[in-house]
Protein backbone atom coordinates (compact mmCIF):
# COMPACT_ATOMS: atom_id res chain seq x y z
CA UNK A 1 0.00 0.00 0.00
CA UNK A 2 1.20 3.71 -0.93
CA UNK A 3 1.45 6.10 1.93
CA UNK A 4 -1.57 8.31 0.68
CA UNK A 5 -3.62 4.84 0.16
CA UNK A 6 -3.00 4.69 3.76
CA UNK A 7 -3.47 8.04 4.39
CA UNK A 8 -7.14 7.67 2.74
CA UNK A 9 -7.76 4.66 5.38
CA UNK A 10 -6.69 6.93 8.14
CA UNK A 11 -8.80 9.45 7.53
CA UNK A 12 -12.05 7.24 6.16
CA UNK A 13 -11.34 5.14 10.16
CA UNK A 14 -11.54 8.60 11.86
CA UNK A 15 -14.83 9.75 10.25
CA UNK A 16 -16.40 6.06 10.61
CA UNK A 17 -15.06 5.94 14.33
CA UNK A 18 -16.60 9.66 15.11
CA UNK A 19 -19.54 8.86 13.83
CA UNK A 20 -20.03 5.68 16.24
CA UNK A 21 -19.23 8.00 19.01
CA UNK A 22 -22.08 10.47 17.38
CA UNK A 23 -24.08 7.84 17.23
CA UNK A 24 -23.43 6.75 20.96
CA UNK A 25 -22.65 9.77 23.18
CA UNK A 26 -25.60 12.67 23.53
CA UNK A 27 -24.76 16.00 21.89
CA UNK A 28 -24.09 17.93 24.85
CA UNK A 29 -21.95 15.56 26.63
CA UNK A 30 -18.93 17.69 26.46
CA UNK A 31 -17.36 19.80 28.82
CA UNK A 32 -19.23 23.24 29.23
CA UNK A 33 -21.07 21.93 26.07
CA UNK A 34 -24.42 23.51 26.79
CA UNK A 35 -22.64 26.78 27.18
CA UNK A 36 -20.89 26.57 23.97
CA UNK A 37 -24.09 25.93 22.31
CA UNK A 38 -26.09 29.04 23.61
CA UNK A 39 -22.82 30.82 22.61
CA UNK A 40 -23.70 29.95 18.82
CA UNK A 41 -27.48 30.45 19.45
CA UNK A 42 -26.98 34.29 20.70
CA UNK A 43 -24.74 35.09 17.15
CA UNK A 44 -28.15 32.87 15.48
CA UNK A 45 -30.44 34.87 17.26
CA UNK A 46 -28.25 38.16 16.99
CA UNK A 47 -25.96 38.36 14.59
CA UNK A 48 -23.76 40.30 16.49
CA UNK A 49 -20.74 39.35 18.72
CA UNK A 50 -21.16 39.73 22.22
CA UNK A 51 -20.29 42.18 24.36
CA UNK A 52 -19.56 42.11 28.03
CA UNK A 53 -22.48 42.78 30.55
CA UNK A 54 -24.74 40.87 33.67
CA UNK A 55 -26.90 39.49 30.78
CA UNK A 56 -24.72 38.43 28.67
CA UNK A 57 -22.88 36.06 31.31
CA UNK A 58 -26.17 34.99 32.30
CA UNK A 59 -27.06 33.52 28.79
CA UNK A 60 -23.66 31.89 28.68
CA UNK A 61 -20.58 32.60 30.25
CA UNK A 62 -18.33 31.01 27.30
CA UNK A 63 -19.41 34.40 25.47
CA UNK A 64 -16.86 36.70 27.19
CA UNK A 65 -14.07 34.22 27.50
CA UNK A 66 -14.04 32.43 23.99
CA UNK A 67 -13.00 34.04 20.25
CA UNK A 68 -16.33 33.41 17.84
CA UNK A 69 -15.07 32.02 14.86
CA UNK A 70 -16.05 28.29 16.26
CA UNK A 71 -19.70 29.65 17.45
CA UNK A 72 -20.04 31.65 14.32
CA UNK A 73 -19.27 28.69 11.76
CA UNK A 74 -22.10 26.85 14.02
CA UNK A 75 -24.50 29.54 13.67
CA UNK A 76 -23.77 30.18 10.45
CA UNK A 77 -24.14 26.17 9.61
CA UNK A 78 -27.78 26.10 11.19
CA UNK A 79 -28.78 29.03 9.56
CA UNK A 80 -31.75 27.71 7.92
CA UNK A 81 -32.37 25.31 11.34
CA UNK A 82 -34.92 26.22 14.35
CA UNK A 83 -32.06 26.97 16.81
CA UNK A 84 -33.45 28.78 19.10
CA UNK A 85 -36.28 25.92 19.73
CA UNK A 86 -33.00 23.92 19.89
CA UNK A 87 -31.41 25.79 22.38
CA UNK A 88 -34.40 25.44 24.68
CA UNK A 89 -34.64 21.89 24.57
CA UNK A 90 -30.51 22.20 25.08
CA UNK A 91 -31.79 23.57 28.29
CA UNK A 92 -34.63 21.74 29.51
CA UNK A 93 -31.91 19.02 29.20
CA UNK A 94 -29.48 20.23 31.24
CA UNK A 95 -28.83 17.73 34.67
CA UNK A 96 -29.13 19.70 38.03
CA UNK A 97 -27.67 16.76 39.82
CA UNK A 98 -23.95 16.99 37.52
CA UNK A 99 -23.19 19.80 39.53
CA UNK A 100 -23.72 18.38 42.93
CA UNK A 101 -21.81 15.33 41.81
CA UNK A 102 -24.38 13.00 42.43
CA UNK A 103 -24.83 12.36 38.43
CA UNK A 104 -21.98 11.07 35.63
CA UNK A 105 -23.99 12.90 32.96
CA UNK A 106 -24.14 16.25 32.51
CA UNK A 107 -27.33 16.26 30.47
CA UNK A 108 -30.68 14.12 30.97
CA UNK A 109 -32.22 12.13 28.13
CA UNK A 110 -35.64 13.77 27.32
CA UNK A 111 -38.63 11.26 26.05
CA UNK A 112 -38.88 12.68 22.96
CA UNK A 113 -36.98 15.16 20.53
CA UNK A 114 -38.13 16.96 17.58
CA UNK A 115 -36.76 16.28 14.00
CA UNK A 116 -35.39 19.84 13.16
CA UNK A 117 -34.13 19.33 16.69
CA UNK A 118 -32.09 16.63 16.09
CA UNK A 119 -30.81 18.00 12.73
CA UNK A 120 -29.40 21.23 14.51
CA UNK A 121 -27.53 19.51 16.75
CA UNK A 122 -26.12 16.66 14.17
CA UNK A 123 -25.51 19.91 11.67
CA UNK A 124 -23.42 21.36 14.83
CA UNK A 125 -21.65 18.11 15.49
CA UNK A 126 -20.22 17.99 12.06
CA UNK A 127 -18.84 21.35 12.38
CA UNK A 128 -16.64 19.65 14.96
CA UNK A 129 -16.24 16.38 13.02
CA UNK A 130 -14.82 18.30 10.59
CA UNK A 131 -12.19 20.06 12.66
CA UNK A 132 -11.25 16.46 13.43
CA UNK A 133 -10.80 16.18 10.01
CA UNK A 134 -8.87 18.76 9.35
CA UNK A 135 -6.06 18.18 12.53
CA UNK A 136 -5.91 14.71 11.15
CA UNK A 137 -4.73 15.29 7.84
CA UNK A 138 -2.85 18.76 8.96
CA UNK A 139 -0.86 16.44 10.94
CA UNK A 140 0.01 14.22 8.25
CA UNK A 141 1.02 16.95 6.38
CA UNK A 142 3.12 18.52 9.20
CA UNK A 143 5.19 15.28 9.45
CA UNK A 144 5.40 14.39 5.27
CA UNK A 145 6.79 18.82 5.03
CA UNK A 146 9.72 17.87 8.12
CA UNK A 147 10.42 14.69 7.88
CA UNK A 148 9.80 13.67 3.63
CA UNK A 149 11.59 10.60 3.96
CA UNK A 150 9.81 8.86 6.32
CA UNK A 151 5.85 8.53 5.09
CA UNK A 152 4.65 6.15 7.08
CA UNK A 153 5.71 8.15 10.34
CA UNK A 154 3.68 10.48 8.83
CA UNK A 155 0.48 8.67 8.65
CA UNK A 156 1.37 6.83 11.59
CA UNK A 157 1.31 10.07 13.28
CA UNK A 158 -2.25 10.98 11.79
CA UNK A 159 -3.66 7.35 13.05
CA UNK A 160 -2.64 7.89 16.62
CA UNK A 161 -4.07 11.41 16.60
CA UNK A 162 -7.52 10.40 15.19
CA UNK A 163 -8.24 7.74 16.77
CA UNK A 164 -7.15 8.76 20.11
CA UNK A 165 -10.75 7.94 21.77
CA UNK A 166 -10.54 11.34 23.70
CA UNK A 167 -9.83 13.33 20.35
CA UNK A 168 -12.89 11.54 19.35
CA UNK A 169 -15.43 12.39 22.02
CA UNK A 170 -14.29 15.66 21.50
CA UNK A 171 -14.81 15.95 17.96
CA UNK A 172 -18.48 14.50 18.55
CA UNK A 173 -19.37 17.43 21.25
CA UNK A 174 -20.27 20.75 20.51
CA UNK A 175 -16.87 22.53 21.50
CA UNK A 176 -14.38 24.63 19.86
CA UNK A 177 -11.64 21.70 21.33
CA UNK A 178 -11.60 20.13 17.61
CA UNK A 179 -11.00 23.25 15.38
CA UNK A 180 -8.17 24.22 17.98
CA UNK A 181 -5.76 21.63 16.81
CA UNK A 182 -6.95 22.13 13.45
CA UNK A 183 -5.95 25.17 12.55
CA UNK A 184 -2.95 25.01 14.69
CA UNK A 185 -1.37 22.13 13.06
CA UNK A 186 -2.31 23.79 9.59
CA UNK A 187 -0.30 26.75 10.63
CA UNK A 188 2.16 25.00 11.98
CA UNK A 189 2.32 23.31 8.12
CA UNK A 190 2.27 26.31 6.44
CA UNK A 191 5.42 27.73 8.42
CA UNK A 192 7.24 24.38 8.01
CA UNK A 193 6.33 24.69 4.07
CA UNK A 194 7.29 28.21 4.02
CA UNK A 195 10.50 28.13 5.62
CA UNK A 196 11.94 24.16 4.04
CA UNK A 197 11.41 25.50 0.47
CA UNK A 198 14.19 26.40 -1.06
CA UNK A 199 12.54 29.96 -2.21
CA UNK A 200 10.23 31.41 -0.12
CA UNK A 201 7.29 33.18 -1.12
CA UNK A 202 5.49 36.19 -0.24
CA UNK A 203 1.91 34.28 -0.32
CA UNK A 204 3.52 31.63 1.69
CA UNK A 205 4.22 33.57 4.51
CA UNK A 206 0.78 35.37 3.66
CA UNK A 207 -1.36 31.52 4.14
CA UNK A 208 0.11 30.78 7.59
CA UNK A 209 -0.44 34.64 8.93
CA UNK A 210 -4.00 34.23 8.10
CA UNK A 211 -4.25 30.58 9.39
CA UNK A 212 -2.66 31.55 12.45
CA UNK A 213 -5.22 34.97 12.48
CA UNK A 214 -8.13 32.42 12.16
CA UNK A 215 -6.52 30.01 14.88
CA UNK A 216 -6.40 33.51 17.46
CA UNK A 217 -10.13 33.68 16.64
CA UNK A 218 -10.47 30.19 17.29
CA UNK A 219 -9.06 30.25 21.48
CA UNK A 220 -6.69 32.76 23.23
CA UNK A 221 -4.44 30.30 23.86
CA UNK A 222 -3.51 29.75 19.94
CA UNK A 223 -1.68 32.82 20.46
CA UNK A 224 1.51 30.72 21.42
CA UNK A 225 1.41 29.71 18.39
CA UNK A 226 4.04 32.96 17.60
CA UNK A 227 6.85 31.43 19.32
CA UNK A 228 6.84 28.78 16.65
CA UNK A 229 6.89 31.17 14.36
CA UNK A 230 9.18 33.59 15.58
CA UNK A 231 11.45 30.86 15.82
């Protein structure tokens, strides 16, 4: 088998495997999941970024401490989806008993769940999917730019990433955890591209600037991604 043939398997195990965990684990499972998802409903609902007051913290307290790109692409995604009537169920759902540590699950299985429902939170899921996607391959990519002799590292390297079963849960949950490595990795790609070419380019230099812009919008903490760079 070629290295991109098993590249291609890589990748086609990752989506079937986060699927399964779709499948398996409720949407709002994740860690501060329910927050992140009334993030994206205020930009539905709004179309505004938020700013910092009593209310806003209130509705959810992700909004002053997370960048929107993440929440945007979800709002954005469901556009055409009844999220607000989502977001209320979100809530209705939500366990009192997590909290007091006398539950494992931080949401409670209603009896019944509405079609468009169901649809805005599988549409929101695949945002993250996606950004599973995207760090899988951007690693392969990362180790194929550094190290082009050794191929299979490289998609060894991809296969222990995306099917790490925590990288999975997290790429099933409605978080901005999955599109974090994402676009760092791609940065990190684009610098090792720009600076192992024997020529650099302008526009090189331009892609990873703007990946690592859209990674700053994606968490705070993609900000160390300069020292990388600088280097």
């Amino acid at each position: 088998m070629q290295p991109r043939r098993g590249m291609v398997a890589v990748a086609g195990l990752y989506l079937a495997a986060a699927l399964a965990y779709a499948v398996v684990a409720p949407p709002l499972e994740g860690f501060d999941a329910l927050a992140y998802f009334k993030y994206a409903g205020y930009l539905h609902r709004t179309h505004q970024l938020p700013v910092v007051t009593t209310e806003m913290v209130e509705e959810s307290y992700e909004a002053v401490v997370q960048p929107p790109l993440y929440f945007a692409a979800v709002a954005l995604a469901t556009a055409a989806l009844p999220m607000q009537q989502t977001v209320a169920y979100a809530q209705a759902s939500d366990n009192p008993y997590h909290d007091k540590s006398l539950s494992l699950r931080q949401t409670i299985t209603l009896p019944t769940m509405a079609r468009d429902v169901r649809t805005t939170f599988w549409v929101a899921r695949l945002v993250s999917i996606l950004g599973g996607l995207v760090t899988v391959l951007g690693a392969y990519a990362l180790v194929r730019t550094l190290l082009p002799d050794s191929p299979w590292l490289a998609v060894a390297v991809a296969a222990i990433t995306g099917l790490n079963p925590q990288f999975l849960f997290t790429s099933v949950t409605i978080t901005n955890d999955a599109w974090v490595p994402a676009v760092s990795v791609v940065t990190l790609w684009l610098l090792a591209r720009a600076t192992t070419r024997p020529k650099t380019r302008a526009q090189d230099w331009l892609l990873a600037g703007c990946c690592a812009g859209l990674a700053a919008l994606t968490k705070y903490s993609c900000l160390l991604l300069a020292l990388p760079a600088l280097v």
